[in-house]
Protein backbone atom coordinates (compact mmCIF):
# COMPACT_ATOMS: atom_id res chain seq x y z
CA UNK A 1 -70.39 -20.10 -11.03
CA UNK A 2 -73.46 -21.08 -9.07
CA UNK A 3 -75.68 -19.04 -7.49
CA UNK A 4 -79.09 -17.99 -7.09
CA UNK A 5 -78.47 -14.09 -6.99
CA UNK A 6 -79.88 -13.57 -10.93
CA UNK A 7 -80.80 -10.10 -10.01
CA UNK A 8 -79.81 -8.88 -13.48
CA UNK A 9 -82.89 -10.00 -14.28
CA UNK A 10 -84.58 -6.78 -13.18
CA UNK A 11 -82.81 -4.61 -15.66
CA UNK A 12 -84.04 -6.33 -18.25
CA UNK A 13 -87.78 -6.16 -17.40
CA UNK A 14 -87.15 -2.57 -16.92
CA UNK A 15 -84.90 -1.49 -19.67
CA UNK A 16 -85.72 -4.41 -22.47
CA UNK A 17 -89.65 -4.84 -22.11
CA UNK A 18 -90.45 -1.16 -21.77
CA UNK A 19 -90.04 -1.26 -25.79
CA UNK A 20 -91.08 -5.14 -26.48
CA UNK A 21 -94.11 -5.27 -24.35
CA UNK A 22 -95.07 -1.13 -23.44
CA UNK A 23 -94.18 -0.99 -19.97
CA UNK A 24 -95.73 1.32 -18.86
CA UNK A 25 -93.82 1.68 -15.11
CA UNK A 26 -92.87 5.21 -14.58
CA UNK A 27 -89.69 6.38 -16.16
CA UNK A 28 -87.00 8.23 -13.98
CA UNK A 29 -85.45 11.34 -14.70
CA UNK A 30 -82.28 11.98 -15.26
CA UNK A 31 -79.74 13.62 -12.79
CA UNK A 32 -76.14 14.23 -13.77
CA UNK A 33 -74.07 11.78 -15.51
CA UNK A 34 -71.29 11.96 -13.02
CA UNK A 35 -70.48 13.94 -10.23
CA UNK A 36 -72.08 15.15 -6.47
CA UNK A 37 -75.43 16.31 -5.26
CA UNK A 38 -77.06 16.56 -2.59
CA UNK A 39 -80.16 14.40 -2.07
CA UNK A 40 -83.45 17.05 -1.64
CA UNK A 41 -85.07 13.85 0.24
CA UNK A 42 -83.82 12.06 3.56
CA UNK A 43 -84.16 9.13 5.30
CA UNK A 44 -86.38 8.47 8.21
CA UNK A 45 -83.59 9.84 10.85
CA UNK A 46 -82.42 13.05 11.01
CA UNK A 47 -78.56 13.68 12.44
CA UNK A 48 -78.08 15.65 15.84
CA UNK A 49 -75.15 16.84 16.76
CA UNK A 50 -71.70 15.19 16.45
CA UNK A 51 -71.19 16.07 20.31
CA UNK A 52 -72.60 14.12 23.16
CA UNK A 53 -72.62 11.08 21.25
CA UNK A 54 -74.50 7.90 23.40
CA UNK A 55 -71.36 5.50 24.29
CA UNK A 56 -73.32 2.63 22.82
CA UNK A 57 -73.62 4.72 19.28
CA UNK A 58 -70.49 6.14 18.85
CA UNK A 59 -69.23 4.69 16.00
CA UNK A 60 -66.17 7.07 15.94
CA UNK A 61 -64.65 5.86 19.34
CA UNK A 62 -65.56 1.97 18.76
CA UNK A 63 -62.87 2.39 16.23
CA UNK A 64 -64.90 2.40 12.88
CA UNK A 65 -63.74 3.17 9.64
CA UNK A 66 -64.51 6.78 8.89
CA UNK A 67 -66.95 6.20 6.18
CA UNK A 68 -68.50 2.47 6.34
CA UNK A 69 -68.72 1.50 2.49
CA UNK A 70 -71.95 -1.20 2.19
CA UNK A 71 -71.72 -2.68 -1.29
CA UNK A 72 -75.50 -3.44 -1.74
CA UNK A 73 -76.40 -6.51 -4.60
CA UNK A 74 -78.67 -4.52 -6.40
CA UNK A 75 -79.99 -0.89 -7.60
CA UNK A 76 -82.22 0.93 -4.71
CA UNK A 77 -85.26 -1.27 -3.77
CA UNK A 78 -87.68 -1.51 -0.98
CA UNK A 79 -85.64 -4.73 0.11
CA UNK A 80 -82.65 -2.64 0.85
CA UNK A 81 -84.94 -0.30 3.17
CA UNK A 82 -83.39 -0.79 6.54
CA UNK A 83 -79.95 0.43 5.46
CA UNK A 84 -80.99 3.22 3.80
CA UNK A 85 -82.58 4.38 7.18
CA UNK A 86 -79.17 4.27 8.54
CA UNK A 87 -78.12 7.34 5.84
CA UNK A 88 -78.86 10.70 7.81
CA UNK A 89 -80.48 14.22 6.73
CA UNK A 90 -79.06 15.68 3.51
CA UNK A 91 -76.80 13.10 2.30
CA UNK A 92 -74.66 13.41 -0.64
CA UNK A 93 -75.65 11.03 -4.02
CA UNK A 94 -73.05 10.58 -7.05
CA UNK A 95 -74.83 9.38 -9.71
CA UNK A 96 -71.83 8.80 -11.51
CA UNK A 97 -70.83 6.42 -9.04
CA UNK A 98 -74.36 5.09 -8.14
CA UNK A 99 -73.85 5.84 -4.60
CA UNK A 100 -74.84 7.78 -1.39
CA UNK A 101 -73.33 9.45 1.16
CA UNK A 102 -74.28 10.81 4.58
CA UNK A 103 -73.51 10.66 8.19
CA UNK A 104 -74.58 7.28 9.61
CA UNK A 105 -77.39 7.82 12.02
CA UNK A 106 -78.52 5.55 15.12
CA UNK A 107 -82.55 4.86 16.55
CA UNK A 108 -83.97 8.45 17.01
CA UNK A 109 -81.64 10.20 14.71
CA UNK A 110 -78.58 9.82 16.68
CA UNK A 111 -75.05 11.11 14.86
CA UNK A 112 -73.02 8.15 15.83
CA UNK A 113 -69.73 9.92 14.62
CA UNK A 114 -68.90 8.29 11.17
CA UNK A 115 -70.11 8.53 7.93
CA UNK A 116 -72.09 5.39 5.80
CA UNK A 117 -71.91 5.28 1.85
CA UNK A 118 -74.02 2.70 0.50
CA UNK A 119 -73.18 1.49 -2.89
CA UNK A 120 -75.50 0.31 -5.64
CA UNK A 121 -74.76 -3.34 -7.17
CA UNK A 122 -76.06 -5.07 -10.63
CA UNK A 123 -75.54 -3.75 -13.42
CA UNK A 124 -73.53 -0.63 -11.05
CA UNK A 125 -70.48 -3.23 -10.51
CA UNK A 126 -71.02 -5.17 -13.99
CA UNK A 127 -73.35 -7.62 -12.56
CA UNK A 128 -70.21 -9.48 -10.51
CA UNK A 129 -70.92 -10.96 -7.10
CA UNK A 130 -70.93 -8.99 -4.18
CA UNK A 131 -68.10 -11.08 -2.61
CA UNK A 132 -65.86 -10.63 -5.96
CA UNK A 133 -66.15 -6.57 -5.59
CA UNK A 134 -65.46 -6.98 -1.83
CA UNK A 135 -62.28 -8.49 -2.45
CA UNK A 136 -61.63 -6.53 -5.04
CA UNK A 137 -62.19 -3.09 -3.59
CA UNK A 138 -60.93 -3.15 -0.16
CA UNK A 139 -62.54 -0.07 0.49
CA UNK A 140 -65.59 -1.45 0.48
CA UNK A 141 -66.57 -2.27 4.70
CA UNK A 142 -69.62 -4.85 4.44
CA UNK A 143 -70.89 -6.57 1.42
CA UNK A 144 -74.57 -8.05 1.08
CA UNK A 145 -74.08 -12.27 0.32
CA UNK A 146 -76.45 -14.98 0.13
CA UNK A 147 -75.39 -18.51 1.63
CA UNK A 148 -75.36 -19.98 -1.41
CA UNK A 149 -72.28 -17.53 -2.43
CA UNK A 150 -70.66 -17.82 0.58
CA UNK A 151 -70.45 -21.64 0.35
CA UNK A 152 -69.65 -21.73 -3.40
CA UNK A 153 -66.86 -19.00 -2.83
CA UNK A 154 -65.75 -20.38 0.94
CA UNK A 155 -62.55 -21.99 -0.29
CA UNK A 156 -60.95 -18.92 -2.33
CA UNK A 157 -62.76 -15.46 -1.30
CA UNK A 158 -64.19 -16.10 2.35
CA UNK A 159 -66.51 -14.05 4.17
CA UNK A 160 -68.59 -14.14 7.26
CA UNK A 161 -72.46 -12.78 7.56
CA UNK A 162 -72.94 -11.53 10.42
CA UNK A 163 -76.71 -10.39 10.83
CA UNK A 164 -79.52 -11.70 8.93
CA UNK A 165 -80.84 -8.85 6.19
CA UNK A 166 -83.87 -10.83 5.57
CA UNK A 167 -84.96 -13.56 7.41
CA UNK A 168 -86.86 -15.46 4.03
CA UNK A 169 -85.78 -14.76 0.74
CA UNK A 170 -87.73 -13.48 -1.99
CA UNK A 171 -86.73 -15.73 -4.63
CA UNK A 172 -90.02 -17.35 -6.16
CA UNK A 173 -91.09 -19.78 -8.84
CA UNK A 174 -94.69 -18.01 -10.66
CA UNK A 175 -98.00 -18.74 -12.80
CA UNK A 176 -100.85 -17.46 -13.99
CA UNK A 177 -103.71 -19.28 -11.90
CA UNK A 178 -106.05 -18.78 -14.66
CA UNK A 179 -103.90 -21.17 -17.04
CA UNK A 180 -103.53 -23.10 -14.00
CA UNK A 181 -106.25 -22.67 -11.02
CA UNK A 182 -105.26 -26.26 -9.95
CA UNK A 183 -101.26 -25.91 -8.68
CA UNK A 184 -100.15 -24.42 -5.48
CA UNK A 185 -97.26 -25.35 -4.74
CA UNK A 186 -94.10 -25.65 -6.95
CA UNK A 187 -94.00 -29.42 -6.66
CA UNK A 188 -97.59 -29.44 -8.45
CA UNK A 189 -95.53 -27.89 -11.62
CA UNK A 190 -92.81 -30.61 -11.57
CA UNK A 191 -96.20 -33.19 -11.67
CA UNK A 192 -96.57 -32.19 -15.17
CA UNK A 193 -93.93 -30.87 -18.20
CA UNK A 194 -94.91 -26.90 -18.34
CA UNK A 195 -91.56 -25.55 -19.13
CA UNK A 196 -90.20 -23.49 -16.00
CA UNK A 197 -87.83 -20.32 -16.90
CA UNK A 198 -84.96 -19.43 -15.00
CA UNK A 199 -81.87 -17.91 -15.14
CA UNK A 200 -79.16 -20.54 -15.70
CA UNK A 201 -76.84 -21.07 -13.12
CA UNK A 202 -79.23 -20.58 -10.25
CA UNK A 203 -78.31 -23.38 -7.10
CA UNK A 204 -81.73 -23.25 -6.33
CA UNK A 205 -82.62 -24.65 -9.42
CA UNK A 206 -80.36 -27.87 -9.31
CA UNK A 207 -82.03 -28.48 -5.65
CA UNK A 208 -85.09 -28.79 -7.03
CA UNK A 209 -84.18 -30.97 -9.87
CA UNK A 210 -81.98 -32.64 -8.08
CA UNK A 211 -84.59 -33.70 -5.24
CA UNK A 212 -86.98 -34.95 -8.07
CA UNK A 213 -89.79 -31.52 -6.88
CA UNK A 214 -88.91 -30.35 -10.77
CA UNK A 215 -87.84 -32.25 -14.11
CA UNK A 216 -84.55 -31.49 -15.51
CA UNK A 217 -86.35 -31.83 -19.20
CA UNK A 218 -88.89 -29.01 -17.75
CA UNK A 219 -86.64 -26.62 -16.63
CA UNK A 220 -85.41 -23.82 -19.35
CA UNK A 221 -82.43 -21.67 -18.02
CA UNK A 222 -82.85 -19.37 -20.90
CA UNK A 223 -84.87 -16.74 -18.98
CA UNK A 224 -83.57 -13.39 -19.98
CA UNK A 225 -85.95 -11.04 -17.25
CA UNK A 226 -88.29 -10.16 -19.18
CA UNK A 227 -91.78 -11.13 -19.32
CA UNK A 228 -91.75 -11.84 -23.40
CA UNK A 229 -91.37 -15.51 -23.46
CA UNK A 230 -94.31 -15.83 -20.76
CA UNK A 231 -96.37 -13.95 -22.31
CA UNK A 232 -95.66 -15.37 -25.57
CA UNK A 233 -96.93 -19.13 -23.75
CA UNK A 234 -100.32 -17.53 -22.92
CA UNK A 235 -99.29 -17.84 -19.80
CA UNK A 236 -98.82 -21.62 -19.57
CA UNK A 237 -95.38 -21.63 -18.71
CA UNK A 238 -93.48 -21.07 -15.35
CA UNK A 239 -91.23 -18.80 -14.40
CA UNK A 240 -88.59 -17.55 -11.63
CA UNK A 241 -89.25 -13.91 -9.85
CA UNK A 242 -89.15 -12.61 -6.53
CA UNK A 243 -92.13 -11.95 -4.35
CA UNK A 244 -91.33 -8.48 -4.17
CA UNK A 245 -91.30 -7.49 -7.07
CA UNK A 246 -92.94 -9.44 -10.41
CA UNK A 247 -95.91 -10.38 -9.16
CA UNK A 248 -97.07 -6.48 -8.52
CA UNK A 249 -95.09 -5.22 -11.68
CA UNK A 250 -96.11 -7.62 -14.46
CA UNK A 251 -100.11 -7.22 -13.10
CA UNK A 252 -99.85 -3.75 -13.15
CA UNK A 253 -97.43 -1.81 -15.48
CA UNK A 254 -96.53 -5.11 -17.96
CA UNK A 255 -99.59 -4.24 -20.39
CA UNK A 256 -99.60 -7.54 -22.72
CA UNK A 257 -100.04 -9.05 -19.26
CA UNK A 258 -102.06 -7.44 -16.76
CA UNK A 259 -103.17 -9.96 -15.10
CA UNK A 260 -102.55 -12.00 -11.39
CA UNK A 261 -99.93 -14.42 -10.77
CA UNK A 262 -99.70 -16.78 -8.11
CA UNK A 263 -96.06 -18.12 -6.40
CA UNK A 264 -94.44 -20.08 -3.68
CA UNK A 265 -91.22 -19.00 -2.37
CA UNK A 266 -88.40 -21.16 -3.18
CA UNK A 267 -87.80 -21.40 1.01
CA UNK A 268 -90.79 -23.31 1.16
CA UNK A 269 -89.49 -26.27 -1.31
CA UNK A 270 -86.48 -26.86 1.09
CA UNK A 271 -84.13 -24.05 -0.46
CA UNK A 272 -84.39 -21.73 2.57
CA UNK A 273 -80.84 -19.98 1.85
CA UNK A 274 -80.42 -16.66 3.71
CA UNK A 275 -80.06 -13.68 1.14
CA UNK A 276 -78.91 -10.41 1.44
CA UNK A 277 -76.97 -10.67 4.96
CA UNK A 278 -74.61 -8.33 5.79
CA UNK A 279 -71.21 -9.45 6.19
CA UNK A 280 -67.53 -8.88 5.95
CA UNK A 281 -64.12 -10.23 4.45
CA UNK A 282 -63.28 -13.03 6.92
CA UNK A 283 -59.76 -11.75 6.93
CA UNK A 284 -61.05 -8.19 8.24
CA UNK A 285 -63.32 -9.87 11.29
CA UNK A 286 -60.77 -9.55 13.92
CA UNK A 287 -59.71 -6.17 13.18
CA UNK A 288 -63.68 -5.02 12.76
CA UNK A 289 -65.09 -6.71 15.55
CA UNK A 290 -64.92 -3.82 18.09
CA UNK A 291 -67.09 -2.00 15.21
CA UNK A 292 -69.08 -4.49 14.91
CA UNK A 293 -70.18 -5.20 18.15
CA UNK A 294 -71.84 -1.35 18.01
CA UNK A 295 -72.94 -1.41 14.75
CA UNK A 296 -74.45 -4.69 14.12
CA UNK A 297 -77.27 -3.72 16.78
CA UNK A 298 -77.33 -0.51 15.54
CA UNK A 299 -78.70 -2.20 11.68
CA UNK A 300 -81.01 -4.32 13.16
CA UNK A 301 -82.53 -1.51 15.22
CA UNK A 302 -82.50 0.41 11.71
CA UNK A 303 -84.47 -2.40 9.73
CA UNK A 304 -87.15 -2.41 12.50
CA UNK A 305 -87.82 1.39 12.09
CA UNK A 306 -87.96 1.49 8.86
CA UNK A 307 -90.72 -1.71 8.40
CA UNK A 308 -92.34 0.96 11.49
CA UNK A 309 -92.34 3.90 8.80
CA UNK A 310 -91.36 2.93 5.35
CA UNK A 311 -92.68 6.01 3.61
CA UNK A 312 -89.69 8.84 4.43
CA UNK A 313 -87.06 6.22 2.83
CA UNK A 314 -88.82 5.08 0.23
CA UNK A 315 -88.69 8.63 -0.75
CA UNK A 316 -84.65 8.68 -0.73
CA UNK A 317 -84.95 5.28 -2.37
CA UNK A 318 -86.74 6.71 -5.44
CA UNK A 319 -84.72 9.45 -5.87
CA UNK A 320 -81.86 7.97 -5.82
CA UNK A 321 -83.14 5.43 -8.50
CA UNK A 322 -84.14 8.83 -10.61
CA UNK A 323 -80.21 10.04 -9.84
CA UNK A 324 -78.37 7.19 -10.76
CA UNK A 325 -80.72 6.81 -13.94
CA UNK A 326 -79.25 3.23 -15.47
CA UNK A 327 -82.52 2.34 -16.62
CA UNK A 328 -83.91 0.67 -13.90
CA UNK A 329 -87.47 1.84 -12.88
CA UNK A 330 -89.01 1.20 -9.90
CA UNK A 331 -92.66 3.27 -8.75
CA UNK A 332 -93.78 4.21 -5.66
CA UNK A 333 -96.51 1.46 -6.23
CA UNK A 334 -93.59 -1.41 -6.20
CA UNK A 335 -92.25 0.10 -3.09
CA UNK A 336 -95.53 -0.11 -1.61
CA UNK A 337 -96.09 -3.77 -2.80
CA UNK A 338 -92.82 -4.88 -1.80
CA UNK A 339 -92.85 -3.41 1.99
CA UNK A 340 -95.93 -4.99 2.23
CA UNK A 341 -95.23 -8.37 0.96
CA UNK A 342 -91.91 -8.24 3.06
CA UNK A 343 -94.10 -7.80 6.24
CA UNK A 344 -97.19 -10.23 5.21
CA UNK A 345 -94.86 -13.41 4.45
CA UNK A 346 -92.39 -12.51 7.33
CA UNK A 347 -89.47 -11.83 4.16
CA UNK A 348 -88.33 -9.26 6.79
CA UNK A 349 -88.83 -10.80 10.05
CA UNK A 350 -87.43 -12.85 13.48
CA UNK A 351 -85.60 -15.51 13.60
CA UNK A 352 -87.34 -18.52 15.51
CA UNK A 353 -85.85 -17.32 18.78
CA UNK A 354 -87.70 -14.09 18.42
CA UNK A 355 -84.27 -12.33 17.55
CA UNK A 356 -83.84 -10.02 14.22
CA UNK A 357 -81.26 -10.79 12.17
CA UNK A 358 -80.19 -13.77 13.94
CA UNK A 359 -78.85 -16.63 11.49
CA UNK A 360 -79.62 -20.48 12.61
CA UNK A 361 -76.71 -23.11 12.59
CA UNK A 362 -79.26 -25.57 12.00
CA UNK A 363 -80.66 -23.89 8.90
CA UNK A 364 -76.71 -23.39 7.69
CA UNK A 365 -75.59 -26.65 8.12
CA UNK A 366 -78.63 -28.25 5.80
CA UNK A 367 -77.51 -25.70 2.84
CA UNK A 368 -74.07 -26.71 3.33
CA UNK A 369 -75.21 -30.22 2.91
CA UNK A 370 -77.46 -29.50 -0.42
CA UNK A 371 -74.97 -27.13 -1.91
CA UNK A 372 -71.81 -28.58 -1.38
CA UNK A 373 -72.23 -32.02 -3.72
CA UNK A 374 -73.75 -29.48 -6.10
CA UNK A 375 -70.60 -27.32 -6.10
CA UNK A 376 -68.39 -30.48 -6.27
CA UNK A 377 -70.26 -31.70 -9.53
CA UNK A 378 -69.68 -28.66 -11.18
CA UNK A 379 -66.01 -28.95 -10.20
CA UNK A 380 -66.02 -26.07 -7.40
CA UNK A 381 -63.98 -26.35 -4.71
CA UNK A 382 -65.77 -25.09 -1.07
CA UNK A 383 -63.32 -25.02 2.23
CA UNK A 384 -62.83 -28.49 3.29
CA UNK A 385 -64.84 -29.41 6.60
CA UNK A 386 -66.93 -26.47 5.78
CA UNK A 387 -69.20 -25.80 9.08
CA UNK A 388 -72.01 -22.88 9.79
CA UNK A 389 -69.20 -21.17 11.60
CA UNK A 390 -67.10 -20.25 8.74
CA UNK A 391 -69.23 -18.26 7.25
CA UNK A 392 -71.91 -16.78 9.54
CA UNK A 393 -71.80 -15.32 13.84
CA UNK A 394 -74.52 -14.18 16.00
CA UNK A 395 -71.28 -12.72 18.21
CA UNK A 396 -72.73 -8.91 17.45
CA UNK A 397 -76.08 -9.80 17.32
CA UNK A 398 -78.13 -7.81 20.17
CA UNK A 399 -81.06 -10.72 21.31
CA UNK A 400 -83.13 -7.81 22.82
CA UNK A 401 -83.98 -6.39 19.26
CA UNK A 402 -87.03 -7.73 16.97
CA UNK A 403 -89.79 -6.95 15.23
CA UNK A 404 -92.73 -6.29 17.26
């Protein structure tokens, strides 16, 4: 299928280029293979009592599933920050199961009466969609999704976002500005016939073909993750990444590199799809919804504190990379980086009515229209009449809460 989520290629720059190319990132540990234990770092929040639980946090009474099961897209990152600040004190981590468990906390630290386990995705669920392991492991509570999944899967495995993760996503085309100090934009690449890497597959990709901003004979969906055939070009080719992440790890730990890269975001060539929202199996919205209406507000206050004070769960994030030990590495200097970039180029940020997490119809409705005559080329069927509606609601988003 389509879609732009080629996250996979992360374990590949980690696990493939460490030997081709001496990365020289910092290596985790190893935990146990399989099995419980409990995490000697916490979150940001720290768990009061059970009792005397705030009305508006109690998670329990709203009718909440004991333990809310997030199926994350990915292994630990920076990115994911704001719902591991939801994961109290002491929480438990399998590594065999690349997860984490701990009571689900509220603003300030507030027990709200359940329990959250937070899942890792990738190469954790065999690199399958989010939405696939959602329906099938109906255990699982809310799912991260981009649009682009949600539209391409809207006929046969529906879901509905219903807050905003990120408000931009990450997804970027890069070069080196010393092989080309002139471009600045990713329609200055599609002026000439520098071969662009990407991961084949990606919707973004036949958007920008499509709409004439990149060549079809440019574009190479061969793009494995690594940083080998780059490198290999001197730098004169292209190549996809994510702001987060490649342009701090291949200047700094990719030694046959070491140098700067520039990027524009893919959102600023027209494909401004929302990535890693938080949503749920449309079939389970009715039955959630008096959850949801308490714990929606309750994630968006949680993605605010922790862009306030990254530092405490970026701790839990890189131990929990070290646990799960899959051969993903990620340093304390990515973490950094990506926080950072996330807050400069508003990745984590309001939406245009000053509202975090809020999605826009408007927004919606202009992927639906790019992505559905792309799905019905390559002989996908999307829900007939397909509107912004179908797959994403403000109805449990709390307007009072943004990013200062």
């Amino acid at each position: 299928m389509l879609t732009t989520h080629s996250r996979s290629a992360r374990i590949a720059v980690a696990a493939t280029v460490g030997t081709a190319l001496a990365l020289t990132a910092a290596a985790c540990s190893s935990s146990s293979s399989g099995g419980t234990t409990p995490a000697s770092t916490a979150s940001a929040s720290s768990t009061s009592s059970a009792a005397g639980i705030p009305a508006a946090d109690n998670l329990k009474a709203a009718g909440c599933p004991a333990t809310i099961v997030l199926q994350t897209d990915w292994n630990p990152e920076a990115e994911h920050g704001g719902q591991y600040e939801l994961v109290g004190a002491n929480p438990t981590i399998n590594s065999g199961a690349k997860s984490v468990t701990g009571e689900l906390v509220a603003h300030g630290g507030i027990d709200t009466g359940v329990k959250i386990q937070i899942r890792a995705g990738g190469p954790a669920i065999g690199y399958q969609t989010v939405t696939s392991q959602m329906y099938k492991d109906s255990s699982i509570t809310l799912g991260y999704l981009g649009t682009d999944e949600q539209i391409s899967l809207s006929a046969t495995q529906p879901t509905v976002a219903v807050m905003a993760g990120l408000e931009i996503s990450p997804q970027i085309i890069q070069w080196s500005p010393a092989a080309h100090p002139a471009w600045k934009t990713i329609a200055d690449i599609g002026k000439t016939s520098t071969p662009v890497l990407y991961f084949q597959g990606a919707s973004y990709m036949d958007y920008l073909t499509g709409n004439g901003i990149l060549k079809k004979s440019q574009v190479n969906g061969s793009y494995d993750g690594t940083p080998t055939v780059f490198v290999a070009s001197g730098g004169q080719d292209a190549v996809q990444g994510f702001a987060t992440a490649e342009p701090y790890i291949w200047s700094h730990d990719v030694r046959s590199w070491d140098k700067p890269l520039k990027y524009e975001l893919i959102a600023d060539a027209g494909f401004n799809f929302y990535q890693q929202q938080i949503g749920v199996r449309k079939g389970d919205l009715a039955s959630l919804t008096p959850c949801l209406k308490k714990l929606v507000p309750i994630m968006q206050q949680a993605i605010v504190d922790y862009m306030a004070n990254p530092a405490p769960v970026e701790k839990l994030i890189l131990q929990l990379v070290t646990a799960y030990n899959n051969g993903w590495t990620y340093t304390q200097g990515t973490a950094d980086y990506a926080v950072a970039t996330m807050k400069k180029l508003g990745i984590v940020g309001n939406a245009p009515d000053g509202t975090l997490g809020a999605f826009q119809d408007a927004r919606v409705q202009q992927l639906i229209g790019i992505l559905t005559p792309i799905y019905a080329k390559a002989g996908k069927q999307t829900l007939k009449g397909l509107k912004p509606s179908d797959i994403v609601t403000n109805e449990f988003i709390d307007p009072s809460i943004s990013l200062k």
